[in-house]
C-alpha atoms as a PDB file:
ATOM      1  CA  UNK A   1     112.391  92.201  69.724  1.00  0.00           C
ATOM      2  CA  UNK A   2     113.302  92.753  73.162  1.00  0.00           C
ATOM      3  CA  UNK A   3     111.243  95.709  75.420  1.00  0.00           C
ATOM      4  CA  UNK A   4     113.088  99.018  75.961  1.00  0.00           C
ATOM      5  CA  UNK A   5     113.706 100.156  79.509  1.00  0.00           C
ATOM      6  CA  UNK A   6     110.333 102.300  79.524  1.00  0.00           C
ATOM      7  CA  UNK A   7     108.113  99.524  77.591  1.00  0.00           C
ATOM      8  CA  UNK A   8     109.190  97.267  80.558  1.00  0.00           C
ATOM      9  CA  UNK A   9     108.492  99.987  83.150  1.00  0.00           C
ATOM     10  CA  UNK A  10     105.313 100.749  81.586  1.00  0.00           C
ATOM     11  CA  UNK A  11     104.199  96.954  82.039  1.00  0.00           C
ATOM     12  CA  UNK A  12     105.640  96.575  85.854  1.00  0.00           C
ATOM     13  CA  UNK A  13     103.470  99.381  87.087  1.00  0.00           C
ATOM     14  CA  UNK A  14     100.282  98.451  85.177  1.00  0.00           C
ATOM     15  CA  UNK A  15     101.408  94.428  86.567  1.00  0.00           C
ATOM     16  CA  UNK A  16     102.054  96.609  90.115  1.00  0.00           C
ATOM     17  CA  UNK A  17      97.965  97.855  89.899  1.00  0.00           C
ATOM     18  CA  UNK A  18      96.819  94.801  88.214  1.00  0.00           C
ATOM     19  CA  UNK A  19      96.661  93.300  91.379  1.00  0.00           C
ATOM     20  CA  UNK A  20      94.013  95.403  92.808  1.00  0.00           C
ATOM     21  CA  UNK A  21      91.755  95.579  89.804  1.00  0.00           C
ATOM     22  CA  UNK A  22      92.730  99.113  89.045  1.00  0.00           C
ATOM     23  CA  UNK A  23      93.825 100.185  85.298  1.00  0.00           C
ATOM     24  CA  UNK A  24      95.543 103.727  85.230  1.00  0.00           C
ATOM     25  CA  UNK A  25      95.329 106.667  82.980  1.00  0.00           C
ATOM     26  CA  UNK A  26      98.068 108.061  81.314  1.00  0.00           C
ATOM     27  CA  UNK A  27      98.984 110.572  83.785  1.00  0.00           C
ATOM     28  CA  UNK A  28      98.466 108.023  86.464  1.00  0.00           C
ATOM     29  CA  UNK A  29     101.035 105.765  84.649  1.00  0.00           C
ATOM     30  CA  UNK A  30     103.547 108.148  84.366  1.00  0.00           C
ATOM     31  CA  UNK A  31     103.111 109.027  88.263  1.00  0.00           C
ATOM     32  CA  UNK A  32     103.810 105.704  89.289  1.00  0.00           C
ATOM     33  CA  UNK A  33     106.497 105.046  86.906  1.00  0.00           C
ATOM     34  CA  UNK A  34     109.918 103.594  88.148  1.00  0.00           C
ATOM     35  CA  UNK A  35     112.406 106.421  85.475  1.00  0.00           C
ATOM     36  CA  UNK A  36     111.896 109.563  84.533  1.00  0.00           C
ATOM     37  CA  UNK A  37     109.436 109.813  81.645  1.00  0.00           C
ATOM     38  CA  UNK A  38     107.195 112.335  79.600  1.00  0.00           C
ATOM     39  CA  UNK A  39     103.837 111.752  78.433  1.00  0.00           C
ATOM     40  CA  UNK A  40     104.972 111.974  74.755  1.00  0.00           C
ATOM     41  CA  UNK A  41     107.471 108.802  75.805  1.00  0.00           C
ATOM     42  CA  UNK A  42     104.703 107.168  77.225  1.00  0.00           C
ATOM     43  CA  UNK A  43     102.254 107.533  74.794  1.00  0.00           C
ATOM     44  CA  UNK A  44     104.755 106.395  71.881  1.00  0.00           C
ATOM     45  CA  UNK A  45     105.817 103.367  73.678  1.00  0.00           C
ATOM     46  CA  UNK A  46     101.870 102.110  74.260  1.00  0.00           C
ATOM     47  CA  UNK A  47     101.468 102.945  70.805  1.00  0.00           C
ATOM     48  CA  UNK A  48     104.191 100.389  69.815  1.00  0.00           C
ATOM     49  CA  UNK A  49     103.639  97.098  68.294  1.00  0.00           C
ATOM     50  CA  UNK A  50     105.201  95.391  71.436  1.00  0.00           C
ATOM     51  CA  UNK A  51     102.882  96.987  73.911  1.00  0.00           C
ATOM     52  CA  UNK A  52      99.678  96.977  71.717  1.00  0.00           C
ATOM     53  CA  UNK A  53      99.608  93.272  72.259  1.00  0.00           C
ATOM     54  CA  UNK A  54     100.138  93.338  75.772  1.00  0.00           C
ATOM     55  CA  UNK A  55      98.152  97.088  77.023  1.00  0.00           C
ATOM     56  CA  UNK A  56      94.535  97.264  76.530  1.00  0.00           C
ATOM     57  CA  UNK A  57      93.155 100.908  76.475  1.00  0.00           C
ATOM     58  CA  UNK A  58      89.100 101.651  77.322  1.00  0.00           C
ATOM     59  CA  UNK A  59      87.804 105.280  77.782  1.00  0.00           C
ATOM     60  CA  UNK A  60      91.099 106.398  78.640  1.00  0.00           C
ATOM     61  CA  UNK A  61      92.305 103.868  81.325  1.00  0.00           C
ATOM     62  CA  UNK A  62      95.121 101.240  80.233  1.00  0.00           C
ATOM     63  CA  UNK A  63      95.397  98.008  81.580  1.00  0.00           C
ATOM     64  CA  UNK A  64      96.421  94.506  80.882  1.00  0.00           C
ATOM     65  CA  UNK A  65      95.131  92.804  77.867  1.00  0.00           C
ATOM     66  CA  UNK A  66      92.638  90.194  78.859  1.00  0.00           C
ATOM     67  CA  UNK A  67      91.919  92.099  81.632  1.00  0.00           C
ATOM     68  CA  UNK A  68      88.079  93.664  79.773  1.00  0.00           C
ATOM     69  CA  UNK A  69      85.891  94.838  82.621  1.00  0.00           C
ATOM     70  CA  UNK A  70      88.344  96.746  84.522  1.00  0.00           C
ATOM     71  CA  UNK A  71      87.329  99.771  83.704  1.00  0.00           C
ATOM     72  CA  UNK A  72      83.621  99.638  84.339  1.00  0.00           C
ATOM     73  CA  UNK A  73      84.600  98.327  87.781  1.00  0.00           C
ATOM     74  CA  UNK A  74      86.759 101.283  88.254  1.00  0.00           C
ATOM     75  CA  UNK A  75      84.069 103.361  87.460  1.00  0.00           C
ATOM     76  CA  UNK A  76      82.066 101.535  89.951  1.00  0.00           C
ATOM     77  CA  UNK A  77      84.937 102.000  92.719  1.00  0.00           C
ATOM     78  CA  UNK A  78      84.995 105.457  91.972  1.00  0.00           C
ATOM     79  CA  UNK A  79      81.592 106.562  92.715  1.00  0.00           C
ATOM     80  CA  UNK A  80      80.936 104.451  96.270  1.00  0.00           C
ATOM     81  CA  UNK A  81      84.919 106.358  97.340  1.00  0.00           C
ATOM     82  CA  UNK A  82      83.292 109.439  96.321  1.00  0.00           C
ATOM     83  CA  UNK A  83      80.609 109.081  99.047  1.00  0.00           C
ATOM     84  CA  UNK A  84      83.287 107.076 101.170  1.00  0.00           C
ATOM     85  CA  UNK A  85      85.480 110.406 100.815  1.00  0.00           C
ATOM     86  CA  UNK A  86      83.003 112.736 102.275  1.00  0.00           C
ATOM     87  CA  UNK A  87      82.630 110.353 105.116  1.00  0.00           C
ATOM     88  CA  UNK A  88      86.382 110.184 105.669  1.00  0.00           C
ATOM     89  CA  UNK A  89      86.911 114.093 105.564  1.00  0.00           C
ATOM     90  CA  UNK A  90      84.036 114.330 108.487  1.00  0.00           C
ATOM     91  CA  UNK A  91      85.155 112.110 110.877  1.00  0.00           C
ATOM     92  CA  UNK A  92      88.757 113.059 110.474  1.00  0.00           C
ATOM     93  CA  UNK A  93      87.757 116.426 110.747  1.00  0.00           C
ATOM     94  CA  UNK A  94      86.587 115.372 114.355  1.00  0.00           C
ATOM     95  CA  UNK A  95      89.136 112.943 115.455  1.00  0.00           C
ATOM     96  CA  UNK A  96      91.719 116.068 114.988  1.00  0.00           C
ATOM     97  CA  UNK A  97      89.905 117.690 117.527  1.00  0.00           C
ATOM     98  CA  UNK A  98      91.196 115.235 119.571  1.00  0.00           C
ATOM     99  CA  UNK A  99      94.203 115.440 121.950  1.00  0.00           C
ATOM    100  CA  UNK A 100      97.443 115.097 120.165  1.00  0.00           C
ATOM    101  CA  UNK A 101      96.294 115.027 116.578  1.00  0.00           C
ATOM    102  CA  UNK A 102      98.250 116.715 114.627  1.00  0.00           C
ATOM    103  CA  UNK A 103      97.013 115.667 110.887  1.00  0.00           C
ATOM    104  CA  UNK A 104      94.814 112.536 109.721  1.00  0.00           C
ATOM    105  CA  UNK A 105      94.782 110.806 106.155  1.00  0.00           C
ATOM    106  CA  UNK A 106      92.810 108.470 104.165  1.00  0.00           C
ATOM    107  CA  UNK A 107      95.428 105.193 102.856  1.00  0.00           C
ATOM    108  CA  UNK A 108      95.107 102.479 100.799  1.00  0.00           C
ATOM    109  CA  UNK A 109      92.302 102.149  98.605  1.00  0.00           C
ATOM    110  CA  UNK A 110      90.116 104.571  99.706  1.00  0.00           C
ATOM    111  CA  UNK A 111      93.570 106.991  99.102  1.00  0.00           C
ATOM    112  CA  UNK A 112      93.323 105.560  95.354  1.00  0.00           C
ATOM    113  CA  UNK A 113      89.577 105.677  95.042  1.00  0.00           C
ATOM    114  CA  UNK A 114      88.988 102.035  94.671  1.00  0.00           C
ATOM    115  CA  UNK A 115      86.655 101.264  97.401  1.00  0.00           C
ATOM    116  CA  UNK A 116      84.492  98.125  97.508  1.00  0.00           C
ATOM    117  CA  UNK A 117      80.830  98.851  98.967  1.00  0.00           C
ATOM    118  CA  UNK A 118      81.873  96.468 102.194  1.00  0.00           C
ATOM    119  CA  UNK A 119      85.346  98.494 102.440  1.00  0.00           C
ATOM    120  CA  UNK A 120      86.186 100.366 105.801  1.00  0.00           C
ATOM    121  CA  UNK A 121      88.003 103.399 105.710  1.00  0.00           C
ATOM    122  CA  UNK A 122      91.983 103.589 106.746  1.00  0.00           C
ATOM    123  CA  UNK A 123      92.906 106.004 108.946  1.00  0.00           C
ATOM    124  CA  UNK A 124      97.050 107.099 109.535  1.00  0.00           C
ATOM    125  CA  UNK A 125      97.492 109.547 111.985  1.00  0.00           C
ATOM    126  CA  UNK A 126      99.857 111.938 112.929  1.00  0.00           C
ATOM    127  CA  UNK A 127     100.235 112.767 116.710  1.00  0.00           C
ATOM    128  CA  UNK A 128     102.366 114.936 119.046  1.00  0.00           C
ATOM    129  CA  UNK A 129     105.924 114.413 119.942  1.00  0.00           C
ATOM    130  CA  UNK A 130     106.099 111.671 122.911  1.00  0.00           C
ATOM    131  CA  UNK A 131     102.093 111.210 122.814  1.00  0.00           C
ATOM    132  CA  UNK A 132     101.156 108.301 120.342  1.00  0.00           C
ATOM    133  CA  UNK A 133      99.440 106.164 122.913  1.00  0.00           C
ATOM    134  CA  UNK A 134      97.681 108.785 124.868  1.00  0.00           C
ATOM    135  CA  UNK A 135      96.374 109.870 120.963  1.00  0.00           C
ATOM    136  CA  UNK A 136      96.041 106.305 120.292  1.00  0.00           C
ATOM    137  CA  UNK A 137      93.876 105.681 123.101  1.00  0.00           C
ATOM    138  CA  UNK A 138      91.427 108.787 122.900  1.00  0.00           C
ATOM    139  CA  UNK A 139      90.829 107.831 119.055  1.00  0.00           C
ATOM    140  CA  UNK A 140      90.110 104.081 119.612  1.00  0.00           C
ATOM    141  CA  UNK A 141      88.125 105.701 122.608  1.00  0.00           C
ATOM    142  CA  UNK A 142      85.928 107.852 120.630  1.00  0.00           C
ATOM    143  CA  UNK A 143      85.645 105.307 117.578  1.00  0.00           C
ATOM    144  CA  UNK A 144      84.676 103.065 119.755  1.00  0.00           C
ATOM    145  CA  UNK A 145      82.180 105.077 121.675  1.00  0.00           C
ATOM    146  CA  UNK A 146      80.332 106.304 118.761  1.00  0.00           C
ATOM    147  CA  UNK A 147      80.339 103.029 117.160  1.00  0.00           C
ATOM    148  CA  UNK A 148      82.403 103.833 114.197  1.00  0.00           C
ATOM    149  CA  UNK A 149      85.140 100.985 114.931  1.00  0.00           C
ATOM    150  CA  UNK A 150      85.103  97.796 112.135  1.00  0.00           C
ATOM    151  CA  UNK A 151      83.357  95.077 114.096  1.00  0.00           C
ATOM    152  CA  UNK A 152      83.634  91.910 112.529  1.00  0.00           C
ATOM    153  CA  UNK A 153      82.344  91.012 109.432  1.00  0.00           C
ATOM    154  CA  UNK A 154      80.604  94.668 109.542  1.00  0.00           C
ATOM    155  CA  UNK A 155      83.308  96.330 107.839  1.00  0.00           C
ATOM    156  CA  UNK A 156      81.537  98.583 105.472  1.00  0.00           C
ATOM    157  CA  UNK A 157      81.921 102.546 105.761  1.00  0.00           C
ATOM    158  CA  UNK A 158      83.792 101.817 109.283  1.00  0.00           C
ATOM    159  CA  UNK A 159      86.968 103.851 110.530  1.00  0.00           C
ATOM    160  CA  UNK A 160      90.018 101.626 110.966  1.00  0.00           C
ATOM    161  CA  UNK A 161      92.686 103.670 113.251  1.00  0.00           C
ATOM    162  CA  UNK A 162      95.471 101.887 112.939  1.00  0.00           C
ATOM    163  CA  UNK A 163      98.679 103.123 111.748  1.00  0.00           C
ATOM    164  CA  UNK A 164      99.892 105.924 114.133  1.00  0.00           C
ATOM    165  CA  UNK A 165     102.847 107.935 113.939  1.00  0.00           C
ATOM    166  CA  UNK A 166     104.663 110.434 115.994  1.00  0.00           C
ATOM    167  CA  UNK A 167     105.488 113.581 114.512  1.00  0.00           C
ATOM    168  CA  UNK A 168     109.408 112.683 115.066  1.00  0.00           C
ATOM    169  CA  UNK A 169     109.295 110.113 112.871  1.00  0.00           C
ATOM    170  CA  UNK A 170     107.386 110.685 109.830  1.00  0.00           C
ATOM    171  CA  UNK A 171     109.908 108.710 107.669  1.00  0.00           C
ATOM    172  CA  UNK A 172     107.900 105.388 107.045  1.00  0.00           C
ATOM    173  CA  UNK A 173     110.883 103.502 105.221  1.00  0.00           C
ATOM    174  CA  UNK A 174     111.582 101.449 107.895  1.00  0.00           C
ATOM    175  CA  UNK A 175     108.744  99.567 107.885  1.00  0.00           C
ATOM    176  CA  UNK A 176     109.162  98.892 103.736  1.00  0.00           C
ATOM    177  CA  UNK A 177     109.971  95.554 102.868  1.00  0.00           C
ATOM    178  CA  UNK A 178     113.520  94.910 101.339  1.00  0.00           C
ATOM    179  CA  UNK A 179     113.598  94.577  97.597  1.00  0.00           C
ATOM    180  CA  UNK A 180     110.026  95.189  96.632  1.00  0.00           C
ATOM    181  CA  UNK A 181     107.792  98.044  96.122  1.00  0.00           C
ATOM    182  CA  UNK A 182     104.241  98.713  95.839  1.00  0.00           C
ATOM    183  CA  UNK A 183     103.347 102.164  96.297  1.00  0.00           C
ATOM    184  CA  UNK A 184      99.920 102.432  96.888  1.00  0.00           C
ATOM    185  CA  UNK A 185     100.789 100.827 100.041  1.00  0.00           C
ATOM    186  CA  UNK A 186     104.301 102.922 100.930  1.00  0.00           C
ATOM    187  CA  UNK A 187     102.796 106.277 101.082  1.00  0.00           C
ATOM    188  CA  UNK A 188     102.586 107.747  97.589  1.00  0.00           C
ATOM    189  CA  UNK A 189      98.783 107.695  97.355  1.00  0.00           C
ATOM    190  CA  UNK A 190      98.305 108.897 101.273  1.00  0.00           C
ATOM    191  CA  UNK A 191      95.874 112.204 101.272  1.00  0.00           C
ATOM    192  CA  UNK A 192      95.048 114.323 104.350  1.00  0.00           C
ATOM    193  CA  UNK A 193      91.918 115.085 105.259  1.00  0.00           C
ATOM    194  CA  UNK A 194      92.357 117.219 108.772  1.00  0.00           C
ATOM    195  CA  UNK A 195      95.096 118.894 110.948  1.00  0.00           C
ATOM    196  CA  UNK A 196      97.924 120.540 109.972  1.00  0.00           C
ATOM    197  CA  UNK A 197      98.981 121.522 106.754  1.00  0.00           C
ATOM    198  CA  UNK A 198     102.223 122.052 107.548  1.00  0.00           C
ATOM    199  CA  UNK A 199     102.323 118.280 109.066  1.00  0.00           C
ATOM    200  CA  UNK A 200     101.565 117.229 105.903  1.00  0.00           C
ATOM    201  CA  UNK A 201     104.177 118.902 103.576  1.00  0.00           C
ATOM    202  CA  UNK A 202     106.600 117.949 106.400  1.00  0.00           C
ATOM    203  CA  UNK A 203     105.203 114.031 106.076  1.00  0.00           C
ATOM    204  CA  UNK A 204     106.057 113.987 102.389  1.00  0.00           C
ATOM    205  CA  UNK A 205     109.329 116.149 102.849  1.00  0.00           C
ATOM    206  CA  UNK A 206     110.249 113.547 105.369  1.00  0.00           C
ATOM    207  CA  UNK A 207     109.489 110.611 102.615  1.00  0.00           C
ATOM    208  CA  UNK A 208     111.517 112.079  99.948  1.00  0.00           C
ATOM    209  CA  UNK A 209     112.900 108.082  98.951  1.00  0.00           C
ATOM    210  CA  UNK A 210     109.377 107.979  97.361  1.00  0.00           C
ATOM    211  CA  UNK A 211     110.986 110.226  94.354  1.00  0.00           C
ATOM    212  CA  UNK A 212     114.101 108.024  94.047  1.00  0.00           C
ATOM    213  CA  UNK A 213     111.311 105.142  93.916  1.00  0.00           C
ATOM    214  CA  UNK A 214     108.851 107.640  91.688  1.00  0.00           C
ATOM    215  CA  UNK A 215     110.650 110.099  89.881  1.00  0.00           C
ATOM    216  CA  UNK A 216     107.797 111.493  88.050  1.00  0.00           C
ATOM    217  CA  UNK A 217     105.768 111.919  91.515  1.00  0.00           C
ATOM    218  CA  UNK A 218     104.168 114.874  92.922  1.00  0.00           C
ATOM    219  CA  UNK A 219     102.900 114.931  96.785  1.00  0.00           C
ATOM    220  CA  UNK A 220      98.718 114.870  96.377  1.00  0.00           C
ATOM    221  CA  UNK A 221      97.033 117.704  97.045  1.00  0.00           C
ATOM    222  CA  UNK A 222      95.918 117.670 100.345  1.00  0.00           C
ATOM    223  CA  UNK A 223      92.452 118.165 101.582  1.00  0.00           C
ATOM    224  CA  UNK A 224      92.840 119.798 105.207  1.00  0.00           C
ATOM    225  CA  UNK A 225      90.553 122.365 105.835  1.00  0.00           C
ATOM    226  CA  UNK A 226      91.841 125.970 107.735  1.00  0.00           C
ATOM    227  CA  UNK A 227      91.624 125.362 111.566  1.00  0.00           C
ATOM    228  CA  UNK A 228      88.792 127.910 112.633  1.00  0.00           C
ATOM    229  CA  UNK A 229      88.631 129.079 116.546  1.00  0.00           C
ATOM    230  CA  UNK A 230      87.869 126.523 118.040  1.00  0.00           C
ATOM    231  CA  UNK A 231      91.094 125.105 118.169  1.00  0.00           C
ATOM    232  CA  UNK A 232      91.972 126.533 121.740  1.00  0.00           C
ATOM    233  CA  UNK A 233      89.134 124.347 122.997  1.00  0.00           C
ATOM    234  CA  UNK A 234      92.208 121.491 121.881  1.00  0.00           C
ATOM    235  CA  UNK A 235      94.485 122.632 124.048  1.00  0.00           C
ATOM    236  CA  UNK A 236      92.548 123.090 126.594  1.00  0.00           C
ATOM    237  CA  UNK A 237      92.102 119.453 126.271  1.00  0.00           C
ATOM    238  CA  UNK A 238      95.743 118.494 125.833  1.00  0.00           C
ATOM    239  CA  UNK A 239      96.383 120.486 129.069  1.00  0.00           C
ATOM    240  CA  UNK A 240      94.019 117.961 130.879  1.00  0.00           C
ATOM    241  CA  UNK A 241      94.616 115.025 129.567  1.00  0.00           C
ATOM    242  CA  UNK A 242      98.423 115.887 129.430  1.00  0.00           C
ATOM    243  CA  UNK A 243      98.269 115.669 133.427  1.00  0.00           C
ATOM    244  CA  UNK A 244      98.288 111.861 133.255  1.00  0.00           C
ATOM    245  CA  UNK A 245     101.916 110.273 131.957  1.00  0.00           C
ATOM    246  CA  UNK A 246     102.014 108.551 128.239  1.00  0.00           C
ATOM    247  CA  UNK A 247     103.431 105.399 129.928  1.00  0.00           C
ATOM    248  CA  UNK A 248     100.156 104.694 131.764  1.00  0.00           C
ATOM    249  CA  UNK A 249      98.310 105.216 128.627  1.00  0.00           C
ATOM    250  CA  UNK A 250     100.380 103.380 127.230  1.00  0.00           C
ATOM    251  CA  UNK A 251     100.414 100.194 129.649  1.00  0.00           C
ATOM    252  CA  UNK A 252      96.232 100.116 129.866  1.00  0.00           C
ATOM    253  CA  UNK A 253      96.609 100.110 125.758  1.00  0.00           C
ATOM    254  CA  UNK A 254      98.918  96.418 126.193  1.00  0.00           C
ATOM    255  CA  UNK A 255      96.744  95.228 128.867  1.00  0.00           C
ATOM    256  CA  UNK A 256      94.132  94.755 126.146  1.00  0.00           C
ATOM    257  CA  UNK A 257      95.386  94.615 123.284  1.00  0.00           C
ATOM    258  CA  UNK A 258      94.745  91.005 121.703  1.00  0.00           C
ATOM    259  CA  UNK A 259      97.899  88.834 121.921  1.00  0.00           C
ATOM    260  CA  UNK A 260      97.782  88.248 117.648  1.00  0.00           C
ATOM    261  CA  UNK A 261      99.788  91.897 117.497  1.00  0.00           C
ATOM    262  CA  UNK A 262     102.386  90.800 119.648  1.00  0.00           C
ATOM    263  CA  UNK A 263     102.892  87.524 118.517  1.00  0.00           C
ATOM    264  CA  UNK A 264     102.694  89.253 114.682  1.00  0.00           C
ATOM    265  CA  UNK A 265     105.379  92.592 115.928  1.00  0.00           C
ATOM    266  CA  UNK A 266     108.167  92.571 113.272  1.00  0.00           C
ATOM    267  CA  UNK A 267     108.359  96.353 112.969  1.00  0.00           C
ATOM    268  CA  UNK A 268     107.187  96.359 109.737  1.00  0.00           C
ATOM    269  CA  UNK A 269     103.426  94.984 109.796  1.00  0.00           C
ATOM    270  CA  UNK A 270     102.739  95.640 113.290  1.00  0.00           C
ATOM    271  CA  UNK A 271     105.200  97.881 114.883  1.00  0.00           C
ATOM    272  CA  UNK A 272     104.601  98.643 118.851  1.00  0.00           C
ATOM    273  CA  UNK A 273     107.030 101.394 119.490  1.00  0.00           C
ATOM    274  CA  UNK A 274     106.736 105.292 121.004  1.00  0.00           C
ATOM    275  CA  UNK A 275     106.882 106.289 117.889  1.00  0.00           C
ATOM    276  CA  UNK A 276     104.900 104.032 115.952  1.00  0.00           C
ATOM    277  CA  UNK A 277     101.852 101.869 115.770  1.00  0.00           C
ATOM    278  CA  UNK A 278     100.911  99.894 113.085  1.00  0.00           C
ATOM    279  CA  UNK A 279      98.335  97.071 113.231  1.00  0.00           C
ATOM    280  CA  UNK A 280      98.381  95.632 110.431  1.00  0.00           C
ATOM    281  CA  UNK A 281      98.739  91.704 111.395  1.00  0.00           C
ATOM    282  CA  UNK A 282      96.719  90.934 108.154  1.00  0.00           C
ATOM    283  CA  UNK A 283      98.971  93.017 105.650  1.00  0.00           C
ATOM    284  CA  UNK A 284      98.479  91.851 102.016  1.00  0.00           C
ATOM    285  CA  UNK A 285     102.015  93.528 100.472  1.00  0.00           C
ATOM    286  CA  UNK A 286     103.987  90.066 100.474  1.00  0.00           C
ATOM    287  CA  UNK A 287     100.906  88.780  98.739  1.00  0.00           C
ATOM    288  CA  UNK A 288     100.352  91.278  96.370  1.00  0.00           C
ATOM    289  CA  UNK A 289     103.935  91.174  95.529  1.00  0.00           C
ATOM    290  CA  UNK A 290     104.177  87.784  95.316  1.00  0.00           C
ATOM    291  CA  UNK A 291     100.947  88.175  92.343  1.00  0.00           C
ATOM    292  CA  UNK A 292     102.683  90.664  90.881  1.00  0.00           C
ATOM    293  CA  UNK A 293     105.946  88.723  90.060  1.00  0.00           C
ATOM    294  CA  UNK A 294     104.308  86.349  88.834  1.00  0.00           C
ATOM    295  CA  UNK A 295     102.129  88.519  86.108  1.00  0.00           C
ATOM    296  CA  UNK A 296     105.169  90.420  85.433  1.00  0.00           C
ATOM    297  CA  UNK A 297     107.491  87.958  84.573  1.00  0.00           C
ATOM    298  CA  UNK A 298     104.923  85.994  82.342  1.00  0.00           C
ATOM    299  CA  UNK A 299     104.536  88.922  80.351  1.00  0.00           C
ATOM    300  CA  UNK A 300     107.767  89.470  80.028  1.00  0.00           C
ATOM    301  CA  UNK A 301     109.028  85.731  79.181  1.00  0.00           C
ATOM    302  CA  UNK A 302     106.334  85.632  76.717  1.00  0.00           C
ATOM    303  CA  UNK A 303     107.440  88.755  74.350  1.00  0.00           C
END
């Protein structure tokens, strides 16, 4: 008998997290669903002949069948992000002190807490209107400076600063790949850790194609802190730093920069713009979508 629309959605987003080791619990299903869906439907459907021979369910988390171990290693993944959390909310707690920060998150799989013990910490940023290089440069500057920067193959617990976007353009769809979607990479599971609140209700307000893409998501709570006093110590800052023109910031920043993110600028992994920066020259959506296709549509051809 053939699926029904949700037993086939149901399947795509457990094939979509599959690909990262990560089974999902029933509210975390119905999340990241592709239609609108209740819990009841979902529950009924897994409990269906035709998904009890392809869903596995262990201590609450569904998965795959022959997929067994995913949810110890989840487990696992859980507790080192738990420590890799509290490390992310102090440093971005600092970096928004810089100039031009307007609001930090975590991304990625810290964002879904599904760290390995060698994985560094994503960083997306937020900066002022016409700013991003001079907020660019005093982050990489202070990373760098305090030794905080990945630096090689030492990867572990480091800050990676490198998706930066003015506040102008918040809307990330442009830098989406046609066709396909894989949202803990697109900004569903993005959660800020420092700056503005109101940044961060504007970021998802900005993104509202996520809930034509989710339409059973919510925004994540956020986890930004109320500025104390010290915030006029900021401007202060801003004022100073201010005096010197974003286009000189700007041209020491391409002086340097290693030639692999130009030759690699399509404006969707790397983008080198003044209103975004995105380094991502090693960015693993084609080939986690090309892994996903091809678990998906087995499944599917063999029902």
């Amino acid at each position: 008998m053939p699926l029904t629309a949700l037993q086939q959605e149901i399947i795509r987003t457990l094939a979509y997290f599959d690909v990262i080791d990560y089974p999902l619990t029933l509210l975390e299903i119905r999340r990241f669903l592709a239609m609108p869906a209740t819990l009841s439907d979902i529950i009924t459907a897994l409990a269906s002949p035709a998904l009890l021979s392809l869903v596995s369910q262990d201590r609450g988390l569904y998965f795959l069948s022959r997929r067994a171990g995913l949810t110890d290693l989840r487990l696992k993944r859980y507790r080192l992000a738990g420590e890799k959390m509290k490390r992310a909310k102090f440093w971005s707690r600092l970096i928004a002190y810089l100039p031009y920060v307007k609001a930090v998150a975590v991304y990625s799989s810290l964002a879904l807490k599904n760290s390995d013990t060698d994985s560094d910490i994503d960083l997306f940023i937020i900066t002022a209107c016409g700013r991003i290089w001079t907020t660019r440069f005093f982050v990489t500057a202070f990373l760098k400076l305090l030794r905080q920067r990945p630096d090689g193959a030492n990867t572990s617990d480091k800050l990676c600063a490198s998706y930066f976007v003015s506040e102008e353009n918040l809307n990330l769809s442009a830098v989406n790949y046609p066709g396909f979607f894989l949202p803990y990479y697109e900004g569903a599971a993005f959660v800020f850790t420092a700056g503005d609140k109101i940044i961060a209700e504007q970021f998802f307000a900005s993104n509202s194609w996520l809930k034509t893409k989710l339409p059973n998501w919510q925004a994540p709570g956020n986890l930004i802190k109320t500025p104390n006093r010290l915030m006029f110590i900021k401007s202060a800052k801003e004022l100073l730093t201010g005096m010197i023109p974003e286009k000189y910031y700007k041209k020491w920043q391409w002086q340097i920069l290693p030639q692999k993110y130009f030759t690699a600028c399509d404006g969707r992994n790397v983008a080198l713009t003044s209103t975004l920066i995105k380094l991502h020259h090693q960015d693993k959506r084609c080939s986690h979508y090309r892994l996903f296709e091809e678990r998906f549509n087995a499944l599917i051809n063999h029902v």
